[in-house]
C-alpha atoms as a PDB file:
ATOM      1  CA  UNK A   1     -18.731  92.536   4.316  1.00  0.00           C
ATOM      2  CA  UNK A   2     -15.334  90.517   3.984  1.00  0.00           C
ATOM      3  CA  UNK A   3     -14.743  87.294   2.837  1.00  0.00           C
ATOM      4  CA  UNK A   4     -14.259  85.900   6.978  1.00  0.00           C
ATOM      5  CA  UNK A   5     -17.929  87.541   7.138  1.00  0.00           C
ATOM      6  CA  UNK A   6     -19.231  85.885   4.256  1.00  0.00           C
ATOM      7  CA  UNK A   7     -17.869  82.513   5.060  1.00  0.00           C
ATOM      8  CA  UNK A   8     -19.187  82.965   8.797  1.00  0.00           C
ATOM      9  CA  UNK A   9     -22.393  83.693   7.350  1.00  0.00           C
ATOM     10  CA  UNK A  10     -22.754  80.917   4.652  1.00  0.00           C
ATOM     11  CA  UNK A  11     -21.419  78.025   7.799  1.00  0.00           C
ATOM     12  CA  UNK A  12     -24.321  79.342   9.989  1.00  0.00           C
ATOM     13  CA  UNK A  13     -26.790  78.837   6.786  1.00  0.00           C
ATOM     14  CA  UNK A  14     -25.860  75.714   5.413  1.00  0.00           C
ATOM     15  CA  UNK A  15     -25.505  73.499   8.938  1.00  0.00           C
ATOM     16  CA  UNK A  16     -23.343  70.857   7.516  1.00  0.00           C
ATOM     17  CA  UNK A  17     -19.921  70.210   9.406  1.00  0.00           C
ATOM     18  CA  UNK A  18     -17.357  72.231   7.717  1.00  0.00           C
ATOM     19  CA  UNK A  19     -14.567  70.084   5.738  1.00  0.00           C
ATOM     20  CA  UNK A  20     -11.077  70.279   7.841  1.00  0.00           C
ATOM     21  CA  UNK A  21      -7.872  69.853   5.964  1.00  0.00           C
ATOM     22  CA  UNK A  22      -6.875  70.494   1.922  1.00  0.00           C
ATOM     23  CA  UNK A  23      -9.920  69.833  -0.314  1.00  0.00           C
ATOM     24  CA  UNK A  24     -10.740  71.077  -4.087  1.00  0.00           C
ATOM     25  CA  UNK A  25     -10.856  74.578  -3.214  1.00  0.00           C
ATOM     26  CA  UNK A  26      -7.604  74.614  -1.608  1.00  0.00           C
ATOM     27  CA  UNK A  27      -7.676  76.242   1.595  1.00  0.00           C
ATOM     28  CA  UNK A  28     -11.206  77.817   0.913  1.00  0.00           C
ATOM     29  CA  UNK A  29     -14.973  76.606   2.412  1.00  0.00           C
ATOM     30  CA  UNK A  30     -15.922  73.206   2.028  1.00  0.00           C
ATOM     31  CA  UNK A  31     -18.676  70.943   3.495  1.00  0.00           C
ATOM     32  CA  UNK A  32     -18.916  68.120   4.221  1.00  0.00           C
ATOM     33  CA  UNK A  33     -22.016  66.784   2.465  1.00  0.00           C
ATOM     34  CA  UNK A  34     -23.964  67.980  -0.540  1.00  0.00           C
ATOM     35  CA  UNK A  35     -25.557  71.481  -0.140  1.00  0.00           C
ATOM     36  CA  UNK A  36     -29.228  71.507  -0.083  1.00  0.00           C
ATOM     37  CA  UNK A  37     -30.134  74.051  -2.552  1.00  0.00           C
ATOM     38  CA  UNK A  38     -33.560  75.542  -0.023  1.00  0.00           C
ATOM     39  CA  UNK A  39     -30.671  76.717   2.837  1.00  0.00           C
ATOM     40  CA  UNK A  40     -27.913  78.652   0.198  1.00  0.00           C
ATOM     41  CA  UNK A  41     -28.727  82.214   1.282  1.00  0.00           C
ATOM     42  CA  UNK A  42     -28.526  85.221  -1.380  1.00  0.00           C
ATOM     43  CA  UNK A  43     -25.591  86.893  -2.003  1.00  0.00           C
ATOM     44  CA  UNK A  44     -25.290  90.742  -3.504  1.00  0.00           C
ATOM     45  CA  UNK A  45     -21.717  91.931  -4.732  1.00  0.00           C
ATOM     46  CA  UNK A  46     -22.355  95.594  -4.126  1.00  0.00           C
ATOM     47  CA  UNK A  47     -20.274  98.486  -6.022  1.00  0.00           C
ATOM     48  CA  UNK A  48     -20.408 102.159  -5.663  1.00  0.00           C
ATOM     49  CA  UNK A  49     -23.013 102.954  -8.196  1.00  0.00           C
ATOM     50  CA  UNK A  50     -25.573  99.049  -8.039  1.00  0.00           C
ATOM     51  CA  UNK A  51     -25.622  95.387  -7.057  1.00  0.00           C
ATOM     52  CA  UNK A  52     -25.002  92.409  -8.568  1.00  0.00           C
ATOM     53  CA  UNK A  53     -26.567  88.990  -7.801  1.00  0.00           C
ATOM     54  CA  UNK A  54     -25.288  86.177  -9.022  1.00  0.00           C
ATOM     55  CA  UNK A  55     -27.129  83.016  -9.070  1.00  0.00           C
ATOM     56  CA  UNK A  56     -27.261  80.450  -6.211  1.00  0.00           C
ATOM     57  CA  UNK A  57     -26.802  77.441  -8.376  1.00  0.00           C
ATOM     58  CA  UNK A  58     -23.336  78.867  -9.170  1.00  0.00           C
ATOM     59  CA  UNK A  59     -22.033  79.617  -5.330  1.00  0.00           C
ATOM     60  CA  UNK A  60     -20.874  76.067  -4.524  1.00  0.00           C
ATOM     61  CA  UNK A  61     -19.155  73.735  -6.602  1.00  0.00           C
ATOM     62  CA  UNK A  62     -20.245  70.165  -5.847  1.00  0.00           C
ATOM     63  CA  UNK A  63     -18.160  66.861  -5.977  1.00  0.00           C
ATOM     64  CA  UNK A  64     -20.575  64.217  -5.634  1.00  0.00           C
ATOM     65  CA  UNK A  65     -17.830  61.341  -5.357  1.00  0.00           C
ATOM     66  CA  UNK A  66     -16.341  62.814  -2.189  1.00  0.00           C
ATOM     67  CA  UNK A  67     -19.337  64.654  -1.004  1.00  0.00           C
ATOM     68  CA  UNK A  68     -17.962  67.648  -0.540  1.00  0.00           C
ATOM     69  CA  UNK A  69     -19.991  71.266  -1.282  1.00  0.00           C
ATOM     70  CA  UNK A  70     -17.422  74.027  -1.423  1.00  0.00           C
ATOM     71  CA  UNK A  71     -18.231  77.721  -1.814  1.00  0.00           C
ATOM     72  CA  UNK A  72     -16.671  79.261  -4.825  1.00  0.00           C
ATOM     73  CA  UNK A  73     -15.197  82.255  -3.000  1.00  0.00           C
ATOM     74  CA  UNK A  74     -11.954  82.225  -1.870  1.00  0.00           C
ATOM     75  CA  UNK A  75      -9.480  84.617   0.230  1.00  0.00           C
ATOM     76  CA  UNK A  76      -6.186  85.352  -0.782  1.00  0.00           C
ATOM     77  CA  UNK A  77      -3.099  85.598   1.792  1.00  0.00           C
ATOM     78  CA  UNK A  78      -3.508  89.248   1.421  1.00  0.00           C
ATOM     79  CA  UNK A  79      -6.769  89.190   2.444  1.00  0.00           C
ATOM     80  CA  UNK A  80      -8.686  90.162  -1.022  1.00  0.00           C
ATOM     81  CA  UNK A  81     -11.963  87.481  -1.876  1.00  0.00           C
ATOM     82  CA  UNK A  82     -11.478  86.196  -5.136  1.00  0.00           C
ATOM     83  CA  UNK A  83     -14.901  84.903  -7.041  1.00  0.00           C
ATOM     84  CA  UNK A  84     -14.270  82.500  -8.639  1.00  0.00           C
ATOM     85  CA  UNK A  85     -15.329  81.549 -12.396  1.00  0.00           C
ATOM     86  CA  UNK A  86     -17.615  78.606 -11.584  1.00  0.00           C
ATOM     87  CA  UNK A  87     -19.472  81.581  -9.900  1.00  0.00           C
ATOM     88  CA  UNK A  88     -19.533  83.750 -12.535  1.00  0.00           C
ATOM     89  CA  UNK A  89     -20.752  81.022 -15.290  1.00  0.00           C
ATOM     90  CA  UNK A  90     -23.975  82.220 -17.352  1.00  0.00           C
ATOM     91  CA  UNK A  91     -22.730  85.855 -17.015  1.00  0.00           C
ATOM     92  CA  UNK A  92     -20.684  87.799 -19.518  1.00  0.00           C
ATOM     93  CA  UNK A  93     -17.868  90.197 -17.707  1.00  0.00           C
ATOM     94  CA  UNK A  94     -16.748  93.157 -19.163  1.00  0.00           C
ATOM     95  CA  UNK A  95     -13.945  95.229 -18.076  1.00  0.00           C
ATOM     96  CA  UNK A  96     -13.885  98.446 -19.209  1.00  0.00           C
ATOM     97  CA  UNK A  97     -10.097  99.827 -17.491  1.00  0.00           C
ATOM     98  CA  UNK A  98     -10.135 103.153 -19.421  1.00  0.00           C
ATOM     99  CA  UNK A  99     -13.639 104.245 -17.712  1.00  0.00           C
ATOM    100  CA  UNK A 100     -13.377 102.141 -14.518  1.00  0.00           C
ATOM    101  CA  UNK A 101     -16.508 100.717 -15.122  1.00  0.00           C
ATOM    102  CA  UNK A 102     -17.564  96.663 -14.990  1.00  0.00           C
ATOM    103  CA  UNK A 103     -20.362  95.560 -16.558  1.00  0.00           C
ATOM    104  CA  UNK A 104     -22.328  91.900 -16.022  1.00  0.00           C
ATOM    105  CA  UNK A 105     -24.884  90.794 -18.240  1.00  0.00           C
ATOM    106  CA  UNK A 106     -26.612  87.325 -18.167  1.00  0.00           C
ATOM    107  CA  UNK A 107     -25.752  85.086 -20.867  1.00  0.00           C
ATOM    108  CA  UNK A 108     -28.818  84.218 -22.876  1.00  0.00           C
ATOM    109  CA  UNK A 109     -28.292  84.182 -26.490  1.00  0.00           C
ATOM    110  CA  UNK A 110     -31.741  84.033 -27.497  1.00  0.00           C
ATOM    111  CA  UNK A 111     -32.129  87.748 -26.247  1.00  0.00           C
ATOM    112  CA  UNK A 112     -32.196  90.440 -28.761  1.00  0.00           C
ATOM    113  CA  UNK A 113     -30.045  93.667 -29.439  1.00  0.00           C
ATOM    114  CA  UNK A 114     -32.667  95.735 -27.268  1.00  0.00           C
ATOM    115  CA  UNK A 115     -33.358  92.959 -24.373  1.00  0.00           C
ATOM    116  CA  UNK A 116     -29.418  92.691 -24.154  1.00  0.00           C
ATOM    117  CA  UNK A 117     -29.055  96.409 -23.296  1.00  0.00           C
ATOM    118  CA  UNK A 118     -31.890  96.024 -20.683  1.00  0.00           C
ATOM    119  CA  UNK A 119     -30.285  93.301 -18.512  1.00  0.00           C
ATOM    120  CA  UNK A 120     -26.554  94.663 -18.880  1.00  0.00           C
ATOM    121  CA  UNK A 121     -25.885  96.460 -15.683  1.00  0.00           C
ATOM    122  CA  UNK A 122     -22.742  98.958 -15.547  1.00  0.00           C
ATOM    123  CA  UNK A 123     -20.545  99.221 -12.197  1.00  0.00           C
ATOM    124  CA  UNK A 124     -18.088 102.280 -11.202  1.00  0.00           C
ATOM    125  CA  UNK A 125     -15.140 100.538  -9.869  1.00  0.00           C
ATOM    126  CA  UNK A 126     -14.041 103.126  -6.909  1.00  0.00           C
END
């Protein structure tokens, strides 16, 4: 799925009118209203060798004052999404260039050494 898909997907969720001209998120998906948490649909990053989910609370970015929601996605002008790091609060990112590998663990710090290991999930970048 693209980023045209995903946005397509997340306006026929949400079913607030969609924000026309330059908001917070530049030239990305914004509503007009605030996003009710109960209609955000799930959404899987999915790599060669697992998936990631990242949490719901962290797809939109809300501004209360102008009540706008917008999705913290974007598209370049080359046509590559860009997540952006509101969405990828909570989680620790590493990049490991030398194996091609990304790894995502959630950020708890109460977890120990071995609880750590369990949530990290590895990712072959292809």
């Amino acid at each position: 799925m693209n980023y045209r898909e995903v946005k397509q997907a997340f306006i026929t969720a949400i079913g607030l009118p969609v924000a026309a001209g330059p908001t917070a998120a530049g030239s990305g998906l914004c509503f007009q209203g605030l996003v009710d948490p109960s209609s955000i649909p799930s959404l899987t990053l999915h790599f060669s060798s697992g998936d990631f989910c990242a949490a719901q609370e962290n797809y939109f970015i809300l501004d209360k004052d102008s009540r706008l929601s917008c999705l913290a996605i974007n598209e370049t002008p080359m046509g590559m999404s860009i997540i952006g790091a509101f969405m990828q609060q909570n989680v620790h990112i590493h990049y490991d260039l030398g194996n091609n590998l990304i790894t995502f663990t959630p950020a708890q710090s109460f977890w120990s050494p071995q609880k750590w290991m369990e949530k990290t999930r590895g990712y072959k970048i292809t």
